[in-house]
PDB file of N, CA and C in Angstrom:
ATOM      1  N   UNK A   1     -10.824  19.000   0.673  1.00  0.00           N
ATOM      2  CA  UNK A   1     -11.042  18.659   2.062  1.00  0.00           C
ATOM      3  C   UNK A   1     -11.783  17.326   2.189  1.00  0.00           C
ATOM      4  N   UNK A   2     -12.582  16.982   1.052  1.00  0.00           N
ATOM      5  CA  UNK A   2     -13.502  15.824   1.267  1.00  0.00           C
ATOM      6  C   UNK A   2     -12.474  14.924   1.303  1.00  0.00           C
ATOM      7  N   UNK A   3     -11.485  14.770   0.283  1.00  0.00           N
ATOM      8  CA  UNK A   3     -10.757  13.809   0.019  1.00  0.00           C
ATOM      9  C   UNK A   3      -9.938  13.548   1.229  1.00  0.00           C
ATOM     10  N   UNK A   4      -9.394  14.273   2.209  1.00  0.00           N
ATOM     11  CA  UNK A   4      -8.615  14.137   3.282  1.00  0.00           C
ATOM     12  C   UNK A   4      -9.501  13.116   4.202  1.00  0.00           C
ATOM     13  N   UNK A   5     -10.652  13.453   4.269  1.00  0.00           N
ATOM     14  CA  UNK A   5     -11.635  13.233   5.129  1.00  0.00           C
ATOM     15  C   UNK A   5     -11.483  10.857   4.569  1.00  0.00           C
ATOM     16  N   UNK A   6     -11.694  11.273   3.738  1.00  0.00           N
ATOM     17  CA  UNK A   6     -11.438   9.693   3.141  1.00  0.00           C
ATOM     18  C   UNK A   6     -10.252   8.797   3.502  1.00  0.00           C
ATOM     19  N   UNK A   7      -9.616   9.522   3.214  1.00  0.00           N
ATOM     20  CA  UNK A   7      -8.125   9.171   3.815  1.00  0.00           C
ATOM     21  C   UNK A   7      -7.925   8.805   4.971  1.00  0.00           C
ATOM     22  N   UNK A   8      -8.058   9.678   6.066  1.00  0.00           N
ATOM     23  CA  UNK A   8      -8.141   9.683   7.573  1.00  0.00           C
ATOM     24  C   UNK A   8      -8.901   9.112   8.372  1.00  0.00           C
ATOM     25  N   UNK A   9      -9.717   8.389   7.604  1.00  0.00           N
ATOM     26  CA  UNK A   9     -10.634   7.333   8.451  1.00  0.00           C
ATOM     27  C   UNK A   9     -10.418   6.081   8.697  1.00  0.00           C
ATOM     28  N   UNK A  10     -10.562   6.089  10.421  1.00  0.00           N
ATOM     29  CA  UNK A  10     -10.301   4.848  10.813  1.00  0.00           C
ATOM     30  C   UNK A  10     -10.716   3.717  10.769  1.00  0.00           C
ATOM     31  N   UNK A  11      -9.893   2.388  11.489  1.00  0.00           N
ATOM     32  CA  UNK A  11     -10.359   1.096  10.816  1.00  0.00           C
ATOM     33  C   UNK A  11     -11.878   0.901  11.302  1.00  0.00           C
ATOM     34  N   UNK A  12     -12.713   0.242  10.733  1.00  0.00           N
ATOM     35  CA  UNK A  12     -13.789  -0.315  11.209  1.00  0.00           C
ATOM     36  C   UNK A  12     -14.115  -0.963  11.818  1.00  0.00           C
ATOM     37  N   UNK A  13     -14.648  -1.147  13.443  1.00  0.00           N
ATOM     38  CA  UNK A  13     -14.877  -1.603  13.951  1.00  0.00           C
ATOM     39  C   UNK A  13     -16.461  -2.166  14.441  1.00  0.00           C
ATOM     40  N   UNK A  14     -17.268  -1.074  14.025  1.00  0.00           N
ATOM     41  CA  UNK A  14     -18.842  -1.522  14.076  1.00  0.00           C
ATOM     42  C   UNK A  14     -19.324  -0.821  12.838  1.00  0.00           C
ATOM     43  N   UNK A  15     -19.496  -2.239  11.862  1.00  0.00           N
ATOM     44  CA  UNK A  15     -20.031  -1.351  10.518  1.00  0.00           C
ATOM     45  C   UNK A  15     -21.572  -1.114  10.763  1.00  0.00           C
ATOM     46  N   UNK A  16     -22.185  -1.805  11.569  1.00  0.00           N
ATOM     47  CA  UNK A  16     -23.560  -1.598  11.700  1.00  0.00           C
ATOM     48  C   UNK A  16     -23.851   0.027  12.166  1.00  0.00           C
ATOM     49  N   UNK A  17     -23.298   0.541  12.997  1.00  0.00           N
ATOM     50  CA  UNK A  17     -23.157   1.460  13.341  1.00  0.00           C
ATOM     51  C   UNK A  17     -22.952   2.574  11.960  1.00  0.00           C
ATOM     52  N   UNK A  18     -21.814   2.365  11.380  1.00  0.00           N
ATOM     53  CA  UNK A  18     -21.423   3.591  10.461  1.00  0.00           C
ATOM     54  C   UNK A  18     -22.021   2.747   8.999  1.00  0.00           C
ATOM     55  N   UNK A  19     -23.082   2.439   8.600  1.00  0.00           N
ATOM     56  CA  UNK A  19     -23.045   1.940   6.975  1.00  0.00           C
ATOM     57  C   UNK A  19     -23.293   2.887   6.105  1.00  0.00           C
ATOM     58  N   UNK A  20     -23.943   3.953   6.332  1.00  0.00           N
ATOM     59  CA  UNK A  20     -23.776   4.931   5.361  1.00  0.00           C
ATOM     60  C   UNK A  20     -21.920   5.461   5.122  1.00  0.00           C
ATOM     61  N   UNK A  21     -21.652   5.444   5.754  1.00  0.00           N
ATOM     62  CA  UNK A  21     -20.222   5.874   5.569  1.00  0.00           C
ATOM     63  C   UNK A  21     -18.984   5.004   6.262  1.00  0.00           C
ATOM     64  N   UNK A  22     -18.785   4.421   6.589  1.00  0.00           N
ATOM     65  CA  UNK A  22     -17.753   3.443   6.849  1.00  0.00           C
ATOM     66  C   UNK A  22     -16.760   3.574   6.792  1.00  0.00           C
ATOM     67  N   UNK A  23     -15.517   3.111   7.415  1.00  0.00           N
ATOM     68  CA  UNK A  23     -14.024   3.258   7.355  1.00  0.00           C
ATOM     69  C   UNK A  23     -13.887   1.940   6.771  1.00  0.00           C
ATOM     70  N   UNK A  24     -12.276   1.163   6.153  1.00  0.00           N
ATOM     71  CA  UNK A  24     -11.834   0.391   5.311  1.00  0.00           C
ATOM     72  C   UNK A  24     -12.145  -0.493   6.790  1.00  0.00           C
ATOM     73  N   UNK A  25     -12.197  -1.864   6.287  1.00  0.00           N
ATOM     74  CA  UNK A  25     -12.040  -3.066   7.287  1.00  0.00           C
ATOM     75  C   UNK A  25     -10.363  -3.153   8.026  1.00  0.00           C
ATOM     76  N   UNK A  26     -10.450  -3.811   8.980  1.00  0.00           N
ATOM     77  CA  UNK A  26      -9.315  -4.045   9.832  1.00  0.00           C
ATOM     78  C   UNK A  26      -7.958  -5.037   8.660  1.00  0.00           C
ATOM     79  N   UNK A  27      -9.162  -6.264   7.550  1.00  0.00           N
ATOM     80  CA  UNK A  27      -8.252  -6.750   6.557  1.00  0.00           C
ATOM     81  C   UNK A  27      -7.978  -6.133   5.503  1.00  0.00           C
ATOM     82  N   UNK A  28      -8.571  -5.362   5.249  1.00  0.00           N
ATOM     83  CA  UNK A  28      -7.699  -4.748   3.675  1.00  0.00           C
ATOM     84  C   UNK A  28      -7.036  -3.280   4.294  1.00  0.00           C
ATOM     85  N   UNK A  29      -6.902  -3.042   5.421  1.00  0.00           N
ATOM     86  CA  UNK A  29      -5.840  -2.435   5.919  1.00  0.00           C
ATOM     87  C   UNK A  29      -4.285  -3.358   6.210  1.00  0.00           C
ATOM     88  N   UNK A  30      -4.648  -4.227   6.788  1.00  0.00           N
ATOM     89  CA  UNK A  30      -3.360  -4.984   7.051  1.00  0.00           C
ATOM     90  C   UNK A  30      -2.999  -6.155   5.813  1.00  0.00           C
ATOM     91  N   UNK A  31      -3.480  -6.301   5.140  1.00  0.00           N
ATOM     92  CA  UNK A  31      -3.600  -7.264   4.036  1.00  0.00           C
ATOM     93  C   UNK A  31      -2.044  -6.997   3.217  1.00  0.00           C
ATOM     94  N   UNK A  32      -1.787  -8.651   3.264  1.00  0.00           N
ATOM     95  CA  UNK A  32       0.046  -8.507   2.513  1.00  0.00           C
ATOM     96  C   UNK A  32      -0.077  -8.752   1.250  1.00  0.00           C
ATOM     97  N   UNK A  33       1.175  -7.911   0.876  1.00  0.00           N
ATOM     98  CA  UNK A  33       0.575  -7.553  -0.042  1.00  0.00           C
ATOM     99  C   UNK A  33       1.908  -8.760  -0.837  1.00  0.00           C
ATOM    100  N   UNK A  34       1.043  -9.598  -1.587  1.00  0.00           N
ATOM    101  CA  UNK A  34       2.150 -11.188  -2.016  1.00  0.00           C
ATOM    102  C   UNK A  34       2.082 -11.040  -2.851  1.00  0.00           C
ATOM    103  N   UNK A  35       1.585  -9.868  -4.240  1.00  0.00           N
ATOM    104  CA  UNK A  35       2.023 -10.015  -5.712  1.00  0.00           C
ATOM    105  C   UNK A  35       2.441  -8.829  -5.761  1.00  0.00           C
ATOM    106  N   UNK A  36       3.567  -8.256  -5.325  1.00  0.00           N
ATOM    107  CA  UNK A  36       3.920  -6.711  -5.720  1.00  0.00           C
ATOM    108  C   UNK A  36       4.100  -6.475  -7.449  1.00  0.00           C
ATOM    109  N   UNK A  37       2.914  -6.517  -8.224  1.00  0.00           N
ATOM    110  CA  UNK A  37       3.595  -6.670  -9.919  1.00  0.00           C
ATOM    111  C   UNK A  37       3.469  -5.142 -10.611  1.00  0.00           C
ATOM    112  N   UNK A  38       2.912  -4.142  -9.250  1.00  0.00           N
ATOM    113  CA  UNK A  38       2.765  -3.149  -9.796  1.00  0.00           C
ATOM    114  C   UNK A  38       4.434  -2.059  -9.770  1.00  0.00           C
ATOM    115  N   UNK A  39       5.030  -2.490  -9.014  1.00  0.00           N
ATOM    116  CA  UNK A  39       6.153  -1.687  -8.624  1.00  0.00           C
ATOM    117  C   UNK A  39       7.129  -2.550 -10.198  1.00  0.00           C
ATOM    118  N   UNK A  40       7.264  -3.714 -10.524  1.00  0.00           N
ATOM    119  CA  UNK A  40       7.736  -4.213 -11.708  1.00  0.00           C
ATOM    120  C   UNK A  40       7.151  -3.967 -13.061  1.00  0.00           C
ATOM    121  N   UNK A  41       5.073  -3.371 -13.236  1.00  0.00           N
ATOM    122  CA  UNK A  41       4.886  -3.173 -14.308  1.00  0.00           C
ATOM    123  C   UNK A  41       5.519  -1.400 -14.313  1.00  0.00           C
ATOM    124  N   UNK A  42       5.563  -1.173 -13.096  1.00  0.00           N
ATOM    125  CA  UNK A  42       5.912   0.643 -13.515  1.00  0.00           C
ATOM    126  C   UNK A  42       7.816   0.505 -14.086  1.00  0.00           C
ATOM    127  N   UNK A  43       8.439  -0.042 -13.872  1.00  0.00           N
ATOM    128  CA  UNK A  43      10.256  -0.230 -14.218  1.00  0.00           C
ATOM    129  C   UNK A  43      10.036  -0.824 -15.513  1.00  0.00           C
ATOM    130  N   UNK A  44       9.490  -1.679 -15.444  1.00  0.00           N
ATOM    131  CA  UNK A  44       9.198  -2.024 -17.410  1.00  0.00           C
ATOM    132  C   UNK A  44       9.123  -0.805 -18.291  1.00  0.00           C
ATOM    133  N   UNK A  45       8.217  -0.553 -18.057  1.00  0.00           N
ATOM    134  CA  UNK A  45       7.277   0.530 -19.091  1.00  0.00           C
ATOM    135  C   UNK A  45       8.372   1.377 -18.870  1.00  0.00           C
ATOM    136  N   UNK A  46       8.455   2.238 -17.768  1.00  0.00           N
ATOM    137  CA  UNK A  46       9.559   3.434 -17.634  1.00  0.00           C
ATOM    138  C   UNK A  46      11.155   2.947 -18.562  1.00  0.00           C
ATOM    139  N   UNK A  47      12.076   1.622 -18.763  1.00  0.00           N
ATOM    140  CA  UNK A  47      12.747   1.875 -19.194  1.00  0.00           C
ATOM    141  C   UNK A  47      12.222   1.158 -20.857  1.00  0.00           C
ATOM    142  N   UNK A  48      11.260   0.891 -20.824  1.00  0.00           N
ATOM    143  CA  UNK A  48      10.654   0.857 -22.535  1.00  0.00           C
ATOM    144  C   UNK A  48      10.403   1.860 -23.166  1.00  0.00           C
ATOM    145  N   UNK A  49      10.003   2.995 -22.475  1.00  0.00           N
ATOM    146  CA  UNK A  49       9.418   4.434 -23.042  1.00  0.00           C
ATOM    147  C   UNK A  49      11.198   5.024 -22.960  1.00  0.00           C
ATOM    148  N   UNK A  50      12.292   4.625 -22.364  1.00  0.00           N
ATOM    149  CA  UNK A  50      13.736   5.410 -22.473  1.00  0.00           C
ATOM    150  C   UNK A  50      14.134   4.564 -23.533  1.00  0.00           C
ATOM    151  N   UNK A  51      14.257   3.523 -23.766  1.00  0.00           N
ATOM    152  CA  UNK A  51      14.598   2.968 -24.498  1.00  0.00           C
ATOM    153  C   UNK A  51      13.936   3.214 -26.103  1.00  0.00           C
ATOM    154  N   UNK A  52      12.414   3.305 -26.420  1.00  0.00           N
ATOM    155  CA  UNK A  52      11.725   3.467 -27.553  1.00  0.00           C
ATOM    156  C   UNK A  52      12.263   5.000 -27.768  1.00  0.00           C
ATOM    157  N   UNK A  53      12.095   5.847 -27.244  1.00  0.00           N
ATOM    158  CA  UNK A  53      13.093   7.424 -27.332  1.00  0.00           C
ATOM    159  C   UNK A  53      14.220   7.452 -27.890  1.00  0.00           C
ATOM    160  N   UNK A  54      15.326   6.779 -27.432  1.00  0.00           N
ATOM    161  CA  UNK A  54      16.481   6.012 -27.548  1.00  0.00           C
ATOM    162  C   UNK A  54      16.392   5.902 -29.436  1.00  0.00           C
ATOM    163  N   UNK A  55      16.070   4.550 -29.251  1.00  0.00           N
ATOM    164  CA  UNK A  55      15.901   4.344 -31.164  1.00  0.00           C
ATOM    165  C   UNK A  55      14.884   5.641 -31.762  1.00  0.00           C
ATOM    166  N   UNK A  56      14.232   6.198 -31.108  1.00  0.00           N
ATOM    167  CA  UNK A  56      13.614   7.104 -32.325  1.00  0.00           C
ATOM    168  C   UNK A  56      14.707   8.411 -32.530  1.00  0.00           C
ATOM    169  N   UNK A  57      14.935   9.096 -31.478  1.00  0.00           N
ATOM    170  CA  UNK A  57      15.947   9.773 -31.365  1.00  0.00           C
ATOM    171  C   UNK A  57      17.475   9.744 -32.349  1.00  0.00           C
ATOM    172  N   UNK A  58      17.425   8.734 -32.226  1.00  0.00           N
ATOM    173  CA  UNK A  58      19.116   8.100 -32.462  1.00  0.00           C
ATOM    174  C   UNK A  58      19.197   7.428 -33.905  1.00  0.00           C
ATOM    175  N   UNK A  59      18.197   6.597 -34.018  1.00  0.00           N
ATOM    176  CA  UNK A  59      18.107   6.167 -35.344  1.00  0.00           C
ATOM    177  C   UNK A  59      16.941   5.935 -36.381  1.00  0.00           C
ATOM    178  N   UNK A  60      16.220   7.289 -36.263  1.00  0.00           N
ATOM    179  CA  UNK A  60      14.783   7.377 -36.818  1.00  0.00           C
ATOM    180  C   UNK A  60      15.433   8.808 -37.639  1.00  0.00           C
TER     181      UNK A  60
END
């Protein structure tokens, strides 16, 4: 339940107000996202680990 609670919190608008506990800022909510390298390091690895299977499987 805590974790939902994290999740569901809105943007920040008076941090003075909430500093013990705070919601994310208005910019790293909307913030673009211009190096997507994580969606390309996960397709690497995924067909390196089919591929390393591949030769062990097949010709190990």
């Amino acid at each position: 339940m805590e974790n939902r609670e994290k999740i569901n919190k809105k943007i920040e608008k008076d941090y003075n107000a909430h500093q013990e506990n705070p919601g994310p800022s208005e910019e790293s909510i909307k913030e673009k996202d211009d190096k997507p390298v994580a969606n390309t390091i996960k397709w690497v690895i995924a067909i390196a680990v089919i591929i390393m299977a591949i030769i062990y499987f097949f010709f190990l």
